[in-house]
C-alpha atoms as a PDB file:
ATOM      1  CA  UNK A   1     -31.411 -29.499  13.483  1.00  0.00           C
ATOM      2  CA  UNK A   2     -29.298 -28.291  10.719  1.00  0.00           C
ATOM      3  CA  UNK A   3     -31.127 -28.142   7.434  1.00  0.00           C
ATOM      4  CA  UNK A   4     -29.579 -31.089   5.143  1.00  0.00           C
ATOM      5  CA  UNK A   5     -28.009 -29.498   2.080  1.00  0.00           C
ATOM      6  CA  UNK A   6     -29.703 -30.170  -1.275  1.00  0.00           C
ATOM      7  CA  UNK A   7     -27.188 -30.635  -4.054  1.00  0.00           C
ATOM      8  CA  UNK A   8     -28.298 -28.422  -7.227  1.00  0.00           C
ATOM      9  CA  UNK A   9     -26.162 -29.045 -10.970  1.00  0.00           C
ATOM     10  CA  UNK A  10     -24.283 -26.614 -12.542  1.00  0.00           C
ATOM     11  CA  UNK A  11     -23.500 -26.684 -15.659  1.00  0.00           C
ATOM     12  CA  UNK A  12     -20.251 -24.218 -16.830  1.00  0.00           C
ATOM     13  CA  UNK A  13     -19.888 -23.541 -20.284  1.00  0.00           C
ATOM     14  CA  UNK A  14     -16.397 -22.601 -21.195  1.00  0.00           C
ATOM     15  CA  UNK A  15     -14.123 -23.852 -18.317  1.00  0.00           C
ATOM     16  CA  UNK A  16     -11.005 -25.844 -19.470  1.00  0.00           C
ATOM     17  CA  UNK A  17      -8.189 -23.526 -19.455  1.00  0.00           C
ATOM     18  CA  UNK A  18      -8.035 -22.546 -15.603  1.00  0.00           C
ATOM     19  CA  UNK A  19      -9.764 -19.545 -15.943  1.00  0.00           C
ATOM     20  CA  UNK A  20     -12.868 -17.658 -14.478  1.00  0.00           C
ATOM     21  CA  UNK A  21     -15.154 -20.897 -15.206  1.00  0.00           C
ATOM     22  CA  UNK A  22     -12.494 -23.144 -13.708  1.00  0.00           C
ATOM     23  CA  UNK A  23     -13.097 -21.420 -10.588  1.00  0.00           C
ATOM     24  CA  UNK A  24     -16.183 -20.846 -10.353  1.00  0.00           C
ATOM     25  CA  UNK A  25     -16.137 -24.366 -10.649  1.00  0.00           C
ATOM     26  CA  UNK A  26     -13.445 -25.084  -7.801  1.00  0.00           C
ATOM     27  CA  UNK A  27     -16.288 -22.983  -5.224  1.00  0.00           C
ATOM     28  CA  UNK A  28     -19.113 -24.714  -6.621  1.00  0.00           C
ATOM     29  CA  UNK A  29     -17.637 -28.267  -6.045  1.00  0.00           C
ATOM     30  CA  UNK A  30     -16.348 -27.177  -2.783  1.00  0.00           C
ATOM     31  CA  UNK A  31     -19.798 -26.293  -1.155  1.00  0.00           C
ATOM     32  CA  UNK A  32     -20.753 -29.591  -2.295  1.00  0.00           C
ATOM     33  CA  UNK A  33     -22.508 -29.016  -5.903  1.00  0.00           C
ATOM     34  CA  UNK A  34     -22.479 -31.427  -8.381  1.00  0.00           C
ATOM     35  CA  UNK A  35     -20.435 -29.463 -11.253  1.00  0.00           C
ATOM     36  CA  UNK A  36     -20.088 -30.559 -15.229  1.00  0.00           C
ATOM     37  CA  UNK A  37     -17.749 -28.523 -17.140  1.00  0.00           C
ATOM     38  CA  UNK A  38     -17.509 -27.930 -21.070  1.00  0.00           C
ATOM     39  CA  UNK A  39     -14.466 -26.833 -22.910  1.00  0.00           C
ATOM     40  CA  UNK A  40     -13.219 -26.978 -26.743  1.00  0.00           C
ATOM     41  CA  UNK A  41     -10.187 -28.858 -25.399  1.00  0.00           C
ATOM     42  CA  UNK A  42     -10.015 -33.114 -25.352  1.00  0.00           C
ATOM     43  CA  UNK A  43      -9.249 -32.809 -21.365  1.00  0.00           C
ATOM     44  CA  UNK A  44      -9.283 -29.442 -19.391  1.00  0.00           C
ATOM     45  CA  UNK A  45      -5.804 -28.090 -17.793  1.00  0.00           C
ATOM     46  CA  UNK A  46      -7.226 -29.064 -14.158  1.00  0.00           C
ATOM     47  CA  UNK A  47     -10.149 -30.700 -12.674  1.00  0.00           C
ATOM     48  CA  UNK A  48     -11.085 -29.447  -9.630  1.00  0.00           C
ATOM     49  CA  UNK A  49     -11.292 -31.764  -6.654  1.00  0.00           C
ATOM     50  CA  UNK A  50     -15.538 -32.934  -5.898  1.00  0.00           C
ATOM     51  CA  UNK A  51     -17.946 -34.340  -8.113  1.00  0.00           C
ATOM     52  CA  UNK A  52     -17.174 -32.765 -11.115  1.00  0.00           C
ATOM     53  CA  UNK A  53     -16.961 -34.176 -14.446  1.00  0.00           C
ATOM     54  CA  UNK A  54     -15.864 -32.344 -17.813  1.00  0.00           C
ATOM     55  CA  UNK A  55     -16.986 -32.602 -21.244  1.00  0.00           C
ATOM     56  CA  UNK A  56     -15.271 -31.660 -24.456  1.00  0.00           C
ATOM     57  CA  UNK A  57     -17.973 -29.378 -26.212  1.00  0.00           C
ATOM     58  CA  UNK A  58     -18.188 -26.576 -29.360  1.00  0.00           C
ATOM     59  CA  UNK A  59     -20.924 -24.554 -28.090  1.00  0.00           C
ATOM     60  CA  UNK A  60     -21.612 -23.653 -32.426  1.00  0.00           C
ATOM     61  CA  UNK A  61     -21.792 -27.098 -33.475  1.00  0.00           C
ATOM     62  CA  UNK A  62     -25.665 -27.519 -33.235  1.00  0.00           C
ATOM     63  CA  UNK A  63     -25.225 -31.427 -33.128  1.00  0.00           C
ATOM     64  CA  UNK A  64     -22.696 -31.971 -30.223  1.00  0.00           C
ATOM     65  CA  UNK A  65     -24.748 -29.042 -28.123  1.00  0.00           C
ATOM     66  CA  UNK A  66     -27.739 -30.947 -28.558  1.00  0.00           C
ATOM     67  CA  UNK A  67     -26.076 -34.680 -27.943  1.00  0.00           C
ATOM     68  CA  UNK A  68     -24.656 -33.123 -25.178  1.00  0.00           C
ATOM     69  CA  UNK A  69     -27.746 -31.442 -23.667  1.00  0.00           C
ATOM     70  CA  UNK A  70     -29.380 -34.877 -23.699  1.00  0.00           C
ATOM     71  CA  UNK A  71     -27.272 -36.514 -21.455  1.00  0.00           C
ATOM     72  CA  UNK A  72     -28.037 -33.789 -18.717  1.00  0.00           C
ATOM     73  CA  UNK A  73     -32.091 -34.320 -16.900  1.00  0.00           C
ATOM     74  CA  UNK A  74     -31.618 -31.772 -14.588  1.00  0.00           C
ATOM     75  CA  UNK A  75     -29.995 -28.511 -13.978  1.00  0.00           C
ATOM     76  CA  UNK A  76     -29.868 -26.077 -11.378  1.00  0.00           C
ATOM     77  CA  UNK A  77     -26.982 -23.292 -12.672  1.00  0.00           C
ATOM     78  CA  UNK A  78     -26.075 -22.169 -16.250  1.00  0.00           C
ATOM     79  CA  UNK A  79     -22.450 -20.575 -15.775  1.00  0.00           C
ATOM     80  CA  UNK A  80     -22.246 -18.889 -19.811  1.00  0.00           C
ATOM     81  CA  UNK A  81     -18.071 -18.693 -19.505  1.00  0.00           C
ATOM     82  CA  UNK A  82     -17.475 -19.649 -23.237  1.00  0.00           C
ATOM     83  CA  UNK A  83     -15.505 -16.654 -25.268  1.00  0.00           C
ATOM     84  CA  UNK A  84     -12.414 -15.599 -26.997  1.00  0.00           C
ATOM     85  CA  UNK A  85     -10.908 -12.686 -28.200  1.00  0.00           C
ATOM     86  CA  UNK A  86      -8.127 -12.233 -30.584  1.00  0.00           C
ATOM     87  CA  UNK A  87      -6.358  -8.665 -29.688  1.00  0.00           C
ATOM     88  CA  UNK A  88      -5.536  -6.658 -33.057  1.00  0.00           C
ATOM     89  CA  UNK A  89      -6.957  -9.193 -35.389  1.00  0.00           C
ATOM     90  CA  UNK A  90     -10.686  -8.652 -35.165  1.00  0.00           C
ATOM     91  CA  UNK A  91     -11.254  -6.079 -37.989  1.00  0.00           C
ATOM     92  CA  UNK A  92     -11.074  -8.876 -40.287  1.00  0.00           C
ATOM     93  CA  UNK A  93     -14.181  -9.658 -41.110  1.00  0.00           C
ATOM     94  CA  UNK A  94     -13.906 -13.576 -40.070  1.00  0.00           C
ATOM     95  CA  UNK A  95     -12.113 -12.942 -37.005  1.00  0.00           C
ATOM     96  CA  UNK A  96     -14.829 -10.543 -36.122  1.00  0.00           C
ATOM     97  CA  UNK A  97     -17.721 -13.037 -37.407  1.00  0.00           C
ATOM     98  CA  UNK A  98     -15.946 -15.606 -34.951  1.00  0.00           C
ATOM     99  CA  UNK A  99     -15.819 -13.799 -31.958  1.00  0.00           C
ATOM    100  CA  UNK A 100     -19.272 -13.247 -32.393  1.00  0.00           C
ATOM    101  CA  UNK A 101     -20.688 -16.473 -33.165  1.00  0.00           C
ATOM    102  CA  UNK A 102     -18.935 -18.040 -29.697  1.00  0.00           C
ATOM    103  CA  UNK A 103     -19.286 -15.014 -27.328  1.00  0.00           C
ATOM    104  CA  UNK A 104     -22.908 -13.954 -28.100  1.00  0.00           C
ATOM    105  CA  UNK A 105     -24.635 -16.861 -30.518  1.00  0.00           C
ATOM    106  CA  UNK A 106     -23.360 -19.620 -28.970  1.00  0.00           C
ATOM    107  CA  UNK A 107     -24.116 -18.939 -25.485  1.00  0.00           C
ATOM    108  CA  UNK A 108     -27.650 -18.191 -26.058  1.00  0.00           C
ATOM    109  CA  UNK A 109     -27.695 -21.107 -28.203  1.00  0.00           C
ATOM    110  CA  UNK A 110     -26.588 -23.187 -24.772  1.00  0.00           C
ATOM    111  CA  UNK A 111     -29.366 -21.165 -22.918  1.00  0.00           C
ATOM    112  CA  UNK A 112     -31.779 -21.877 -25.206  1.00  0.00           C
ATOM    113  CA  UNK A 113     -30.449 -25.653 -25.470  1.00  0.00           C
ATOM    114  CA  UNK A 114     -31.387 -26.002 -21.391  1.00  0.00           C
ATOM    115  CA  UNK A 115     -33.832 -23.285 -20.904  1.00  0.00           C
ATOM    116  CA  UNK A 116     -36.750 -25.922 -20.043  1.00  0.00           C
ATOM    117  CA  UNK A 117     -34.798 -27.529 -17.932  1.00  0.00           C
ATOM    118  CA  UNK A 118     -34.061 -24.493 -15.922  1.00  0.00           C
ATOM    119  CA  UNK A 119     -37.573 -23.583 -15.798  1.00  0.00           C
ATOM    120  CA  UNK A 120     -38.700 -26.584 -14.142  1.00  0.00           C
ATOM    121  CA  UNK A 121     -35.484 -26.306 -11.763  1.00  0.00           C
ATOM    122  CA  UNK A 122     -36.756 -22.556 -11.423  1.00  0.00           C
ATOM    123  CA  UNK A 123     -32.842 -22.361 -12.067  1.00  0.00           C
ATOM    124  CA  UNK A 124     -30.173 -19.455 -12.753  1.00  0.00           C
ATOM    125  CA  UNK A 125     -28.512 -18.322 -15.527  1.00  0.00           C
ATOM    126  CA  UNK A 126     -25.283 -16.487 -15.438  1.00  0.00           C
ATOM    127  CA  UNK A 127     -23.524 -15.148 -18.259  1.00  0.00           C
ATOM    128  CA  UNK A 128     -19.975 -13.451 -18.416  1.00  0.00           C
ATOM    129  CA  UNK A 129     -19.974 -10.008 -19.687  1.00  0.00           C
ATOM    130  CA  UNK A 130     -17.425  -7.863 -19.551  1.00  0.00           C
ATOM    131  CA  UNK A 131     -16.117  -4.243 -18.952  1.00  0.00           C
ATOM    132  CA  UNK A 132     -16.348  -3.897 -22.311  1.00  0.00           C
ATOM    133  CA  UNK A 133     -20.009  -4.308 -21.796  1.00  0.00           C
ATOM    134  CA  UNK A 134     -19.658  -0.541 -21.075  1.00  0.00           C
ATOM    135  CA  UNK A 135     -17.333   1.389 -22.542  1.00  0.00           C
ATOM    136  CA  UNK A 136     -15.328   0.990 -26.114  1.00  0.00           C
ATOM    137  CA  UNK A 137     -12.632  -1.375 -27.033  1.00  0.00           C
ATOM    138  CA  UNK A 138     -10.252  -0.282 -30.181  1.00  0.00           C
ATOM    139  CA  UNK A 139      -8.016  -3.399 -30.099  1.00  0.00           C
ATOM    140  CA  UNK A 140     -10.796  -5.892 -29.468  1.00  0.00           C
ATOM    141  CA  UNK A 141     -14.372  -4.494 -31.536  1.00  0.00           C
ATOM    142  CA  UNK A 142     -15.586  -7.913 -31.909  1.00  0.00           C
ATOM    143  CA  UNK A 143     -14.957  -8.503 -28.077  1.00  0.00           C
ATOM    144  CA  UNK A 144     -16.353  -5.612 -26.923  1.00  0.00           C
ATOM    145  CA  UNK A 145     -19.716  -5.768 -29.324  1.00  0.00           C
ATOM    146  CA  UNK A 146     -20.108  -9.550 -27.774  1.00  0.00           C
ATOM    147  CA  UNK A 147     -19.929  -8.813 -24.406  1.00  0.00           C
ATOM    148  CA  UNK A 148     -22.717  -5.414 -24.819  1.00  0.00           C
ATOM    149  CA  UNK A 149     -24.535  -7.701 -26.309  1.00  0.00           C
ATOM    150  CA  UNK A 150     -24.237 -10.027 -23.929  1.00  0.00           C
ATOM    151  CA  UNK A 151     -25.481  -7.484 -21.436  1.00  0.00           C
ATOM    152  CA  UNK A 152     -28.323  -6.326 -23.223  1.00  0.00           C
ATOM    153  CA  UNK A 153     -29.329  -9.808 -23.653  1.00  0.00           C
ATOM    154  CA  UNK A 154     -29.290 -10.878 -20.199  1.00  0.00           C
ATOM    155  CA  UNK A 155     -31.925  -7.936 -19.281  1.00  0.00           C
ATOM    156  CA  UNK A 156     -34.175  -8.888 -21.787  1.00  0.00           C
ATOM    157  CA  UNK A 157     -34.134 -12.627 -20.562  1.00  0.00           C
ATOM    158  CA  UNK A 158     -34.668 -11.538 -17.458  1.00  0.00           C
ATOM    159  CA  UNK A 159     -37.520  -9.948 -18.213  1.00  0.00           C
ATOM    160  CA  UNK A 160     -38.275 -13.347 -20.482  1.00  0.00           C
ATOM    161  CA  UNK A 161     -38.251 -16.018 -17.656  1.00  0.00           C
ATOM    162  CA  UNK A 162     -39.063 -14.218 -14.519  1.00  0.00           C
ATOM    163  CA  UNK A 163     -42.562 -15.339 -14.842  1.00  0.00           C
ATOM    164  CA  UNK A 164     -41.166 -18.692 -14.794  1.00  0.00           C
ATOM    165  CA  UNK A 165     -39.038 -18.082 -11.916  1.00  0.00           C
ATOM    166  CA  UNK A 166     -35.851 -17.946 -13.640  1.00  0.00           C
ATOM    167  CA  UNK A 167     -33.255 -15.906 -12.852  1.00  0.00           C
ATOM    168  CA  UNK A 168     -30.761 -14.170 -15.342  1.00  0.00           C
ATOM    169  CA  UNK A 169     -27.906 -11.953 -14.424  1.00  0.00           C
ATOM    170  CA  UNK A 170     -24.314 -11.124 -15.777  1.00  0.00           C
ATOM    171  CA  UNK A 171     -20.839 -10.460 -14.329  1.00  0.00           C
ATOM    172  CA  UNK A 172     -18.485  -8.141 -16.317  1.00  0.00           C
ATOM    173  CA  UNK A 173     -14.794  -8.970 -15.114  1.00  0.00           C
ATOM    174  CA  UNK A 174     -12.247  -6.331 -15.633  1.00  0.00           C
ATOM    175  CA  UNK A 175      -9.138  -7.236 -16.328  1.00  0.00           C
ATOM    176  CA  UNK A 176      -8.081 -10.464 -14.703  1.00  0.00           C
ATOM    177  CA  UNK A 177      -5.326 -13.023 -15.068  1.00  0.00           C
ATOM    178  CA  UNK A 178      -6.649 -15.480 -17.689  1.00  0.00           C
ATOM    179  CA  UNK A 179      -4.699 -17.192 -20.654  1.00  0.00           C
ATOM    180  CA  UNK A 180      -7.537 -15.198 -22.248  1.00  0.00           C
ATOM    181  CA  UNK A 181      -5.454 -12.040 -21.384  1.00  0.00           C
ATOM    182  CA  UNK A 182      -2.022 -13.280 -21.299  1.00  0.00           C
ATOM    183  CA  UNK A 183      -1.014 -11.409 -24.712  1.00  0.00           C
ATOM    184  CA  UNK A 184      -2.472  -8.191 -23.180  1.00  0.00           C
ATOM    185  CA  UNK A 185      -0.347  -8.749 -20.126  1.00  0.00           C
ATOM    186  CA  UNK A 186       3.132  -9.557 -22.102  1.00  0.00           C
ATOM    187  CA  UNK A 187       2.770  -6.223 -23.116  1.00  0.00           C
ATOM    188  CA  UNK A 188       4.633  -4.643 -20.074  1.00  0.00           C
ATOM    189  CA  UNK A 189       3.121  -1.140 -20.720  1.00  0.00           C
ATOM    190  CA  UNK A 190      -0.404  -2.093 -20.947  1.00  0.00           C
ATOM    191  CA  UNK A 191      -0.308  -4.046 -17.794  1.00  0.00           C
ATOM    192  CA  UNK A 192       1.405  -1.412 -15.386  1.00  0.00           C
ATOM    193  CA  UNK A 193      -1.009   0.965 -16.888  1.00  0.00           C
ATOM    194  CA  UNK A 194      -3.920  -1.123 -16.158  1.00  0.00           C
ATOM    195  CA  UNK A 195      -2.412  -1.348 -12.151  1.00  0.00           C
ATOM    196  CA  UNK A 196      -2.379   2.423 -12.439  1.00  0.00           C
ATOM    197  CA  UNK A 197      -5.596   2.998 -12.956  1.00  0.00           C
ATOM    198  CA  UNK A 198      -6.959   0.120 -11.011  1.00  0.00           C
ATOM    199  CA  UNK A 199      -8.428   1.418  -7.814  1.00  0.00           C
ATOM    200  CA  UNK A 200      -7.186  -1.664  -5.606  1.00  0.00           C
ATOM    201  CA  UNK A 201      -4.047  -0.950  -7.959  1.00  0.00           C
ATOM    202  CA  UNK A 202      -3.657  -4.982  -9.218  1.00  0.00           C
ATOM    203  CA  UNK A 203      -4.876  -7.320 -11.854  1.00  0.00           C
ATOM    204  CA  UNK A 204      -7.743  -9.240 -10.811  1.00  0.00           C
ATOM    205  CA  UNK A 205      -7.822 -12.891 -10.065  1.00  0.00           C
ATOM    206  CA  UNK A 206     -10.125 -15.711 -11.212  1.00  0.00           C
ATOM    207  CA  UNK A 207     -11.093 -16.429  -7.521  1.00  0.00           C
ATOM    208  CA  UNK A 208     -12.116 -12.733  -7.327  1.00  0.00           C
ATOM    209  CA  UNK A 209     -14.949 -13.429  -9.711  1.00  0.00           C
ATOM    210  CA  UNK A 210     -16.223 -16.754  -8.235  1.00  0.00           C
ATOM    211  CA  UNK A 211     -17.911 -15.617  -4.882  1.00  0.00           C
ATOM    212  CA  UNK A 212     -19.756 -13.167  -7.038  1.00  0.00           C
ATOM    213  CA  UNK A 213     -21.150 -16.608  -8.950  1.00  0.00           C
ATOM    214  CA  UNK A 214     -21.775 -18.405  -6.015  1.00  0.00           C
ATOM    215  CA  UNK A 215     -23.999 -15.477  -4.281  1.00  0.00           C
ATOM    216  CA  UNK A 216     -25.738 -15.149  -7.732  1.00  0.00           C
ATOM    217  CA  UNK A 217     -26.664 -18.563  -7.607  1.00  0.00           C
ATOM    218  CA  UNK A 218     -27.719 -18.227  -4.290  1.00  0.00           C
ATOM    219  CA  UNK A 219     -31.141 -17.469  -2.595  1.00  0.00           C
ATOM    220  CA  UNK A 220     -29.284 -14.452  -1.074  1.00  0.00           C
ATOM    221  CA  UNK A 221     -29.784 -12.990  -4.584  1.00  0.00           C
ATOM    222  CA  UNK A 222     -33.376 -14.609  -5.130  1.00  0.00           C
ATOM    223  CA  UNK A 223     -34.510 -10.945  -5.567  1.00  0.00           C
ATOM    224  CA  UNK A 224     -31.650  -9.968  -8.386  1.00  0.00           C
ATOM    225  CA  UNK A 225     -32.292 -10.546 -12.115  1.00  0.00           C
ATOM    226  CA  UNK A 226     -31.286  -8.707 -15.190  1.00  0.00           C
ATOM    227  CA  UNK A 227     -28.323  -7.214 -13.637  1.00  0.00           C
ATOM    228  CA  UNK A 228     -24.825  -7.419 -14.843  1.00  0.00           C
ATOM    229  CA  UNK A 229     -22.314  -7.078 -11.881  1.00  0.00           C
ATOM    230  CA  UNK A 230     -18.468  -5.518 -12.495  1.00  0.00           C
ATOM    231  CA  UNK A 231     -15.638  -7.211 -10.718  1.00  0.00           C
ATOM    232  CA  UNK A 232     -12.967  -4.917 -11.554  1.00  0.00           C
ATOM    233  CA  UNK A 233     -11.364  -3.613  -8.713  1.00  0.00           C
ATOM    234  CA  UNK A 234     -12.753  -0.359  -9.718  1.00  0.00           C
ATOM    235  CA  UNK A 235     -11.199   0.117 -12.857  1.00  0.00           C
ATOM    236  CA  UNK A 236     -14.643   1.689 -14.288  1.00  0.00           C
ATOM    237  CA  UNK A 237     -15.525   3.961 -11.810  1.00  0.00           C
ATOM    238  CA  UNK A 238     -12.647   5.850 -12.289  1.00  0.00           C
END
């Protein structure tokens, strides 16, 4: 007899604007998980089809995390998608102190926000790093600082909540068709150069990132924690 599916919760942090979170959140739903998505928008560009629901949410408001939080009893998956970047303008100060606060101190304020609830789900985390995570990025510091960070923190939760069963690992996307990227990709240069040095010689899609998600969350990876996975088509290798 086939073994009856148990639907788990996800929760993805960051997902309105048909991105990597959006579809993560289209593979999620489709394999039958119950999916609630978060976004600074009032309504997200699409909903993907399934039982998913979406909630308008500022990770560093400390008020509507927590109201937020307390409608949700259970969860399974922590997708951290939440981050900007704003190309040539984060050596100003604010800028940079922005970037920061949403790409680094907001998501661990989210994981912090549900952490009990994903120990007693013995749940997964995932964040979203970034190539940045590993090499520099003139045009972007604040970016690129983030998403270390955002690396270095994932191994030292790891270490944190693997006595509680917990698992916490990171995917660092290279460059991939976002809006998030769109002002990189205008500039025609820049774009054919990433291509060049691309291994599999494209941009990367959103759907390219969200089977590496879904085996994360999966007891196929029940033995992974505090490692940070590149979907890049090779571009760091190189």
């Amino acid at each position: 007899m086939e073994k009856e599916h148990k639907q788990r919760v996800w929760v993805i942090v960051g997902a309105s604007r048909n991105g990597i979170g959006t579809a993560i959140a289209r593979e999620a739903a489709a394999a039958g998980e119950k999916v609630i998505l978060t976004g600074l928008e009032d309504a997200p560009l699409s909903l993907p089809e399934g039982d998913v629901s979406y909630h308008r949410l500022d990770i560093c408001n400390h008020a509507e995390l927590q109201a937020f939080s307390m409608q949700i009893e259970h969860i399974d998956v922590l997708v951290n998608c939440a981050g900007i970047s704003r190309r040539y303008e984060e050596d100003d100060i604010e800028v940079f102190k922005k970037v920061i606060d949403i790409n680094l101190t907001g998501n661990f304020a989210v994981i912090r926000t549900f952490e009990d609830r994903l120990v007693d789900a013995k749940g997964v985390i995932i964040n979203i790093a970034s190539m940045y995570s590993f090499f520099g990025s003139p045009k972007i510091p604040a970016y690129g600082a983030s998403k270390a960070a955002i690396q270095q923190l994932t191994k030292s939760l790891a270490i944190r909540l693997a006595p509680q069963k917990v698992r916490v690992n990171a995917i660092a996307p290279g460059f991939i068709v976002t809006e998030q990227t769109a002002k990189g990709r205008a500039d025609k240069e820049h774009y054919e150069a990433v291509k060049l040095r691309t291994p599999f010689g494209r941009w990367g899609e959103p759907d390219d990132v969200s089977g590496v998600a879904m085996f994360l969350a999966s007891d196929q990876a029940k033995f992974v924690t505090g490692q940070t996975i590149a979907v890049d088509g090779g571009y760091t290798i190189v």
